[in-house]
N, C-alpha and C. Protein backbone atom coordinates (compact mmCIF):
# COMPACT_ATOMS: atom_id res chain seq x y z
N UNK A 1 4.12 12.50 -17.15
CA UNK A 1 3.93 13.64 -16.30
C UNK A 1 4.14 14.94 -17.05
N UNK A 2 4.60 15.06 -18.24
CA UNK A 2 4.97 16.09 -19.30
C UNK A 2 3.92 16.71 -20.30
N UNK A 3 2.73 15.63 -19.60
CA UNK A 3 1.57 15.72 -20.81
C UNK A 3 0.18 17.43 -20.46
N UNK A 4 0.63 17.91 -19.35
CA UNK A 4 -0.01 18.57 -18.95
C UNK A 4 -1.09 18.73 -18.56
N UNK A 5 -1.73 17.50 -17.91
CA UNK A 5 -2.53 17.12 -17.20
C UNK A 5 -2.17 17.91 -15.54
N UNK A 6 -3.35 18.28 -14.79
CA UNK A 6 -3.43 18.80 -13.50
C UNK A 6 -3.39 17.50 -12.73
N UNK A 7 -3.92 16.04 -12.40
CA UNK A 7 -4.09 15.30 -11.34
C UNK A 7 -3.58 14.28 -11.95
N UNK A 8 -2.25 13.44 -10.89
CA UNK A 8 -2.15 12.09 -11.57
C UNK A 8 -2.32 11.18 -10.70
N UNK A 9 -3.43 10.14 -10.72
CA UNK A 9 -4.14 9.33 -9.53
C UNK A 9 -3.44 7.85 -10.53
N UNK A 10 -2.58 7.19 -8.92
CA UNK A 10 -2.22 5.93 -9.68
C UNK A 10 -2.34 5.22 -7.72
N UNK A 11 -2.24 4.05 -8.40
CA UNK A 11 -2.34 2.88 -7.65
C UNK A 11 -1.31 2.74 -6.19
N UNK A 12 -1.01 3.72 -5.50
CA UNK A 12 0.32 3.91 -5.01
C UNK A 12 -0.20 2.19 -3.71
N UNK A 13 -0.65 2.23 -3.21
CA UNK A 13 -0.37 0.42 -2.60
C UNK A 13 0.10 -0.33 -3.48
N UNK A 14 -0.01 -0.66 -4.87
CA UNK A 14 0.50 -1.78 -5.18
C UNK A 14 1.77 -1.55 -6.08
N UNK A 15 1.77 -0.05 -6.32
CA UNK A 15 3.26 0.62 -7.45
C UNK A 15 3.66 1.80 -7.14
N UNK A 16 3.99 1.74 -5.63
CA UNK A 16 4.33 2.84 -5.41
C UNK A 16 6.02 2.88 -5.77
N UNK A 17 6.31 1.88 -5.85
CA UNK A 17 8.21 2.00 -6.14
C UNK A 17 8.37 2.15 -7.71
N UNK A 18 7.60 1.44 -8.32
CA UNK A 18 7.19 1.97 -9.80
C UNK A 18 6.86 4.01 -9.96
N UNK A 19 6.29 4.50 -9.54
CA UNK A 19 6.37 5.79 -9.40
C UNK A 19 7.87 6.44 -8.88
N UNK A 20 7.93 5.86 -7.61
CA UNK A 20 9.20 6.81 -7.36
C UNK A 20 10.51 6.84 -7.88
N UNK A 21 10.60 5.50 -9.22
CA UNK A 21 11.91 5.68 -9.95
C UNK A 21 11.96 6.62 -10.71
N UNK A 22 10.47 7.51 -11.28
CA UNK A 22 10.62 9.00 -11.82
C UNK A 22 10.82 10.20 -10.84
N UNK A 23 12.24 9.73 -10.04
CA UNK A 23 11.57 11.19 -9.08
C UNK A 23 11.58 12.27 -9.51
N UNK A 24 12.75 12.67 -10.27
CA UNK A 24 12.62 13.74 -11.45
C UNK A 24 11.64 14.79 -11.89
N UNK A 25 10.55 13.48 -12.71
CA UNK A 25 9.65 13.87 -12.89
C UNK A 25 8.74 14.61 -12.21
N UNK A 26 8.57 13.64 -11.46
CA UNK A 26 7.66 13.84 -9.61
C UNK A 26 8.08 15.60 -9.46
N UNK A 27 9.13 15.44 -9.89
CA UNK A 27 9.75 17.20 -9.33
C UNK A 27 9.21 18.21 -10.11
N UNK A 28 9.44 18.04 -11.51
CA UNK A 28 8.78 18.62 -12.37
C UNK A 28 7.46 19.40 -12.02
N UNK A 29 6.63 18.06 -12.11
CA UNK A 29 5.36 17.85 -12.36
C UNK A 29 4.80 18.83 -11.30
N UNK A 30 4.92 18.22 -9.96
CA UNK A 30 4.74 19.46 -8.64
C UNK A 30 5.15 20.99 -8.84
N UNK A 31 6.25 20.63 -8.73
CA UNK A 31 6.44 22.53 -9.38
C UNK A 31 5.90 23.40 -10.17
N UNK A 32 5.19 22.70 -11.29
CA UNK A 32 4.42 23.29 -11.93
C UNK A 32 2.92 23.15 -11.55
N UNK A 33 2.84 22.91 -10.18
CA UNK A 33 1.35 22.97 -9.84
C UNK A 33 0.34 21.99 -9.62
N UNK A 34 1.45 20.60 -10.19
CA UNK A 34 0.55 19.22 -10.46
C UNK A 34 0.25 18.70 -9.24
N UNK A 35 -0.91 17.51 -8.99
CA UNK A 35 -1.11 17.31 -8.26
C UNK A 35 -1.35 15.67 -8.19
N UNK A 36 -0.43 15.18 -7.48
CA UNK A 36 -0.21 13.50 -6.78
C UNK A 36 -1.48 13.14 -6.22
N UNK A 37 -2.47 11.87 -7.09
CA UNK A 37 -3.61 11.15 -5.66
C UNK A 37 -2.74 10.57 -5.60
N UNK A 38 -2.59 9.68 -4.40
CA UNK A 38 -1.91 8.58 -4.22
C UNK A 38 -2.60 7.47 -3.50
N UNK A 39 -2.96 6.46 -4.41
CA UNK A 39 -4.55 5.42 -4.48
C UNK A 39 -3.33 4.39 -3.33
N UNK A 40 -3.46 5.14 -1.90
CA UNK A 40 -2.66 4.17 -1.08
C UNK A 40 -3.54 2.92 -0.15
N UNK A 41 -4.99 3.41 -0.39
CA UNK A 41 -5.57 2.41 0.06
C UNK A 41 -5.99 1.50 -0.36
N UNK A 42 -5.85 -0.32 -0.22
CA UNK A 42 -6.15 -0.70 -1.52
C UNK A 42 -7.86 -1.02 -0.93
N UNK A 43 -7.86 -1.77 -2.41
CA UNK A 43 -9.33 -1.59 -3.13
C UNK A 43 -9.43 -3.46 -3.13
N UNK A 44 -8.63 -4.39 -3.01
CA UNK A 44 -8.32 -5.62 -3.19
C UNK A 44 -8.48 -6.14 -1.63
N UNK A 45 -8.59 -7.82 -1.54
CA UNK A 45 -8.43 -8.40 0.17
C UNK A 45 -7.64 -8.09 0.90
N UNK A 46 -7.02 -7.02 0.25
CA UNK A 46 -5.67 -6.71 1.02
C UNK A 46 -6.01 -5.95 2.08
N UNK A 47 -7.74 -5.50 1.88
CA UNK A 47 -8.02 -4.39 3.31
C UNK A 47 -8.21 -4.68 4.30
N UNK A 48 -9.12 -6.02 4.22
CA UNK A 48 -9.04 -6.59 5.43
C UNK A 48 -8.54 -6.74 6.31
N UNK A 49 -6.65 -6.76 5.87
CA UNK A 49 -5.95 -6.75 7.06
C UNK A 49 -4.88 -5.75 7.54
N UNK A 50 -4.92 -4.40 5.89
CA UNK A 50 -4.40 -3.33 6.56
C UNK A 50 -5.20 -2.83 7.55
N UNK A 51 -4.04 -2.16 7.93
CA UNK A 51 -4.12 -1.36 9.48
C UNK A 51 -3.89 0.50 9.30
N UNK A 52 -4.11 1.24 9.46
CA UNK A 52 -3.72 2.70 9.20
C UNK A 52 -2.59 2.83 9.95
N UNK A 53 -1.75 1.89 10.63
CA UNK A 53 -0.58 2.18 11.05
C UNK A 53 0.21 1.54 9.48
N UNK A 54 0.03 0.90 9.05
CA UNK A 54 0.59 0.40 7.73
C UNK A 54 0.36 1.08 6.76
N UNK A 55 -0.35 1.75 6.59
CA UNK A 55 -0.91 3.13 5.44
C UNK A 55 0.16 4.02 5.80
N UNK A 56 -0.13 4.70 6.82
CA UNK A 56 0.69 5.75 7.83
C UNK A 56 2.23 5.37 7.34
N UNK A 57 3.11 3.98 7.74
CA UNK A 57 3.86 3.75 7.47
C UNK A 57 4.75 3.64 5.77
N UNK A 58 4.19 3.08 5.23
CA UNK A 58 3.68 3.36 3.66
C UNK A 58 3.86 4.65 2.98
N UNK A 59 3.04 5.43 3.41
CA UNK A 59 3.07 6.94 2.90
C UNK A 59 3.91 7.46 3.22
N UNK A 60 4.44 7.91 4.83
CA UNK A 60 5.48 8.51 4.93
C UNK A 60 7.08 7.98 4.38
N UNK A 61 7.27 6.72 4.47
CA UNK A 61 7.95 6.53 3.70
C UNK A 61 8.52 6.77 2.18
N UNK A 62 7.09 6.53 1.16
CA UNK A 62 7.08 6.98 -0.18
C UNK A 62 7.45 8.68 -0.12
N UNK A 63 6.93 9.75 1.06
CA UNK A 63 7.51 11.35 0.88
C UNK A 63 8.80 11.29 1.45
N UNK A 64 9.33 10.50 2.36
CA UNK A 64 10.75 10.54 2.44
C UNK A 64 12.04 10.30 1.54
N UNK A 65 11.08 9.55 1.07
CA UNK A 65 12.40 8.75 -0.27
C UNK A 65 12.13 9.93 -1.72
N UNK A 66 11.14 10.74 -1.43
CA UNK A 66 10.95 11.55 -2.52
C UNK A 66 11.84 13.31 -1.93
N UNK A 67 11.93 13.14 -0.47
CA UNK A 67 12.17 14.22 0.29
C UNK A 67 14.15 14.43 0.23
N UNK A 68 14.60 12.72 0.30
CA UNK A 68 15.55 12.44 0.42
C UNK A 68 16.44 12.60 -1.02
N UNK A 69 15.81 12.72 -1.85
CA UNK A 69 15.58 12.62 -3.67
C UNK A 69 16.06 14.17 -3.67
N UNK A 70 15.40 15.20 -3.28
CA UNK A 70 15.89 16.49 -3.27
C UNK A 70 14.20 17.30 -3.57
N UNK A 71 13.24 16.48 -3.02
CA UNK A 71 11.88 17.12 -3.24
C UNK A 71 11.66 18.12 -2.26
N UNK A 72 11.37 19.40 -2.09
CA UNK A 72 10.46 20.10 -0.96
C UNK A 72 9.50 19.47 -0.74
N UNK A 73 9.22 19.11 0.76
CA UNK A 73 8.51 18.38 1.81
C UNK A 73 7.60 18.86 1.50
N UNK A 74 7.18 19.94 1.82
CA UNK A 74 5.88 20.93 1.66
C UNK A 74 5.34 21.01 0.34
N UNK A 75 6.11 21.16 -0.97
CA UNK A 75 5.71 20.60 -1.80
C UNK A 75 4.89 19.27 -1.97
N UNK A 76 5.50 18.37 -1.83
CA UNK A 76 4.94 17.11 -1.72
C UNK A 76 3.65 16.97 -0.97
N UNK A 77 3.60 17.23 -0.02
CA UNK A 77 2.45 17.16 1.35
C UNK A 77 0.77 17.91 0.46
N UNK A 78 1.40 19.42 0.32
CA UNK A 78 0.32 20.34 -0.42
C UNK A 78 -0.34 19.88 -1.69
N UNK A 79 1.19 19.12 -2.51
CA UNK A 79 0.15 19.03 -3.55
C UNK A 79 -0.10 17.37 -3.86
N UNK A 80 -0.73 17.27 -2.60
CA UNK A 80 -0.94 15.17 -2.54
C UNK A 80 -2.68 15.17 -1.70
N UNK A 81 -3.09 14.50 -2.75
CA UNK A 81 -4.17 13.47 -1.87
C UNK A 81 -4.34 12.27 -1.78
N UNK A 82 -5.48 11.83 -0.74
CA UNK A 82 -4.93 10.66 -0.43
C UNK A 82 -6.69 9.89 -1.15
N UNK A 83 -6.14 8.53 -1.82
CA UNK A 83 -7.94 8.28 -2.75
C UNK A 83 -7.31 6.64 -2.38
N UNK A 84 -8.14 5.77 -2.43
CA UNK A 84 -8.12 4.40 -2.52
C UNK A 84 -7.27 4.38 -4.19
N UNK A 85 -7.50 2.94 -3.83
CA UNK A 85 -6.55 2.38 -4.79
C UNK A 85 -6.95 2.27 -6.34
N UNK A 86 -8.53 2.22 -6.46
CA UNK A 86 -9.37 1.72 -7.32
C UNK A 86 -10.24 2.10 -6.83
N UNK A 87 -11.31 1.66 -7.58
CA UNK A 87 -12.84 1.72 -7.55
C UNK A 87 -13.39 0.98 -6.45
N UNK A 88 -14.41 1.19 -5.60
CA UNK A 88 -15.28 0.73 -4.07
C UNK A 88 -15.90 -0.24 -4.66
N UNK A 89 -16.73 -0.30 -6.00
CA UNK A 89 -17.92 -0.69 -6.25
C UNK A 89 -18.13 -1.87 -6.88
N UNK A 90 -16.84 -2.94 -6.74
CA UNK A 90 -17.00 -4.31 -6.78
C UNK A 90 -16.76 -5.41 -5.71
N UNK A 91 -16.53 -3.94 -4.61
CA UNK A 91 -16.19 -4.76 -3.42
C UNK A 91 -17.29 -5.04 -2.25
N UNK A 92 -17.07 -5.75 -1.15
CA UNK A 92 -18.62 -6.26 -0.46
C UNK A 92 -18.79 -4.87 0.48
N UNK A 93 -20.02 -4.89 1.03
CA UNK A 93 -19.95 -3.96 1.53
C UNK A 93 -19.03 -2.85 2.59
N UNK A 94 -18.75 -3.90 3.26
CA UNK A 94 -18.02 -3.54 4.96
C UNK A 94 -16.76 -3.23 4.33
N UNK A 95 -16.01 -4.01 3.22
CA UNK A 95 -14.61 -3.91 2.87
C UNK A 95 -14.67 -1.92 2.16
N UNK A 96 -15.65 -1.78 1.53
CA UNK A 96 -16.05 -0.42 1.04
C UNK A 96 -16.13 0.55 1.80
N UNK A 97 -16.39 0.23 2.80
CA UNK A 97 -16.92 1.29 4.20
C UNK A 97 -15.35 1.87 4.76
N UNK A 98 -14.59 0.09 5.05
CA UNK A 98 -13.41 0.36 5.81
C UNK A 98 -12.27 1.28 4.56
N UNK A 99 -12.60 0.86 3.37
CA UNK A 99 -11.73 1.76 2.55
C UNK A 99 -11.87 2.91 3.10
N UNK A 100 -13.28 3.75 2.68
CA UNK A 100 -13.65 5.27 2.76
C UNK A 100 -13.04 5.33 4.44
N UNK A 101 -13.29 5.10 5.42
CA UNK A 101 -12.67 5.03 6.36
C UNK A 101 -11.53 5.51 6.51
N UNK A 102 -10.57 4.41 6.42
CA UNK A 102 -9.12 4.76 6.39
C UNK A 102 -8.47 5.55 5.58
N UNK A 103 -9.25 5.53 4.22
CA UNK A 103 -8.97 7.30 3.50
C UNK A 103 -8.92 8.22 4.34
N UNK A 104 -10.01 8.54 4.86
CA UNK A 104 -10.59 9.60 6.06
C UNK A 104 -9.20 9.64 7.07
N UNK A 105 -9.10 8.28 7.70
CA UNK A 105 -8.60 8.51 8.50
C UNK A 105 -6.71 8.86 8.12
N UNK A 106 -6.42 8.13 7.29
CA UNK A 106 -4.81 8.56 6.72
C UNK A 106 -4.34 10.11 6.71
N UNK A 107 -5.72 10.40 5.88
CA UNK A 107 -5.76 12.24 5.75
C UNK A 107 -5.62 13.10 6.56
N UNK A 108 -6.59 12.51 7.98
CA UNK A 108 -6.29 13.29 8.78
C UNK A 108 -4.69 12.78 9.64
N UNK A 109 -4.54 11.67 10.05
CA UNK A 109 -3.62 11.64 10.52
C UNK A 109 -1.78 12.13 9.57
N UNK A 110 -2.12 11.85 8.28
CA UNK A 110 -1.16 12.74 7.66
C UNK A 110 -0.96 14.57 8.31
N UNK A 111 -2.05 14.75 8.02
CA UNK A 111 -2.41 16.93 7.94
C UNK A 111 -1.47 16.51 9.13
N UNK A 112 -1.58 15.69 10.36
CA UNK A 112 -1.72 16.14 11.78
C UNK A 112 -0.24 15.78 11.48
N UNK A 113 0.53 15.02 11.24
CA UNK A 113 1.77 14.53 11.08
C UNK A 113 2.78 16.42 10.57
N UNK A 114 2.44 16.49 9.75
CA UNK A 114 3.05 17.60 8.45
C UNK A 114 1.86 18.48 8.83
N UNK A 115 1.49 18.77 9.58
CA UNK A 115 1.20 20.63 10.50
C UNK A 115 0.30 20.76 9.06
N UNK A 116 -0.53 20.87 8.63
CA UNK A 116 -1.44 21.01 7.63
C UNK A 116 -2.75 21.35 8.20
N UNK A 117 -3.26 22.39 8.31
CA UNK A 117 -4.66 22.98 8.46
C UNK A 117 -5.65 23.04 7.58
């Protein structure tokens, strides 16, 4: 996170506890403007049977434990997007659709969560 890169897009469904043992960093990195994807949707069979209440659940959790860490909330929130996990384009169709989907839909139900316009 020191390398001065603007966007760091990682796998957050399958390592998101792997990330948050740098919270530190995480602190850093934001403050200076950086910006968190967080690939919470996965990209694997695993979509099939998430639910966006399990995304929902998922995410807010990962900004709490970063909030609870000593992060500004608003920090976190502003400088986060939300991207699948991986790449769409080895997966069958419908599983591709429901990704972009629940991207869509996480995003908005995040903004609406954390007052975001």
């Amino acid at each position: 996170m020191e390398t001065g890169v603007d966007i760091i897009n990682f796998d957050a469904f399958g390592y998101m506890d792997s990330m948050l043992m740098y919270r530190n960093e995480v602190r850093s990195f934001l403050e200076r403007g950086g910006i968190i994807a967080w690939g919470i949707v996965p990209t694997t069979d695993s979509i099939k049977d998430i639910t966006i209440g399990d995304l929902m659940d998922k995410m807010t959790s990962a900004v709490d434990r970063l909030v609870d860490s000593g992060i500004d909330q608003k920090l976190i929130i502003t400088n986060s997007l939300i991207t699948p996990s991986c790449g769409t384009g080895t997966m069958p169709l419908e599983d591709a659709k429901k990704a972009m989907t629940l991207t869509h839909e996480l995003t908005v139900k995040l903004k609406d969560k954390y007052s975001i316009t």
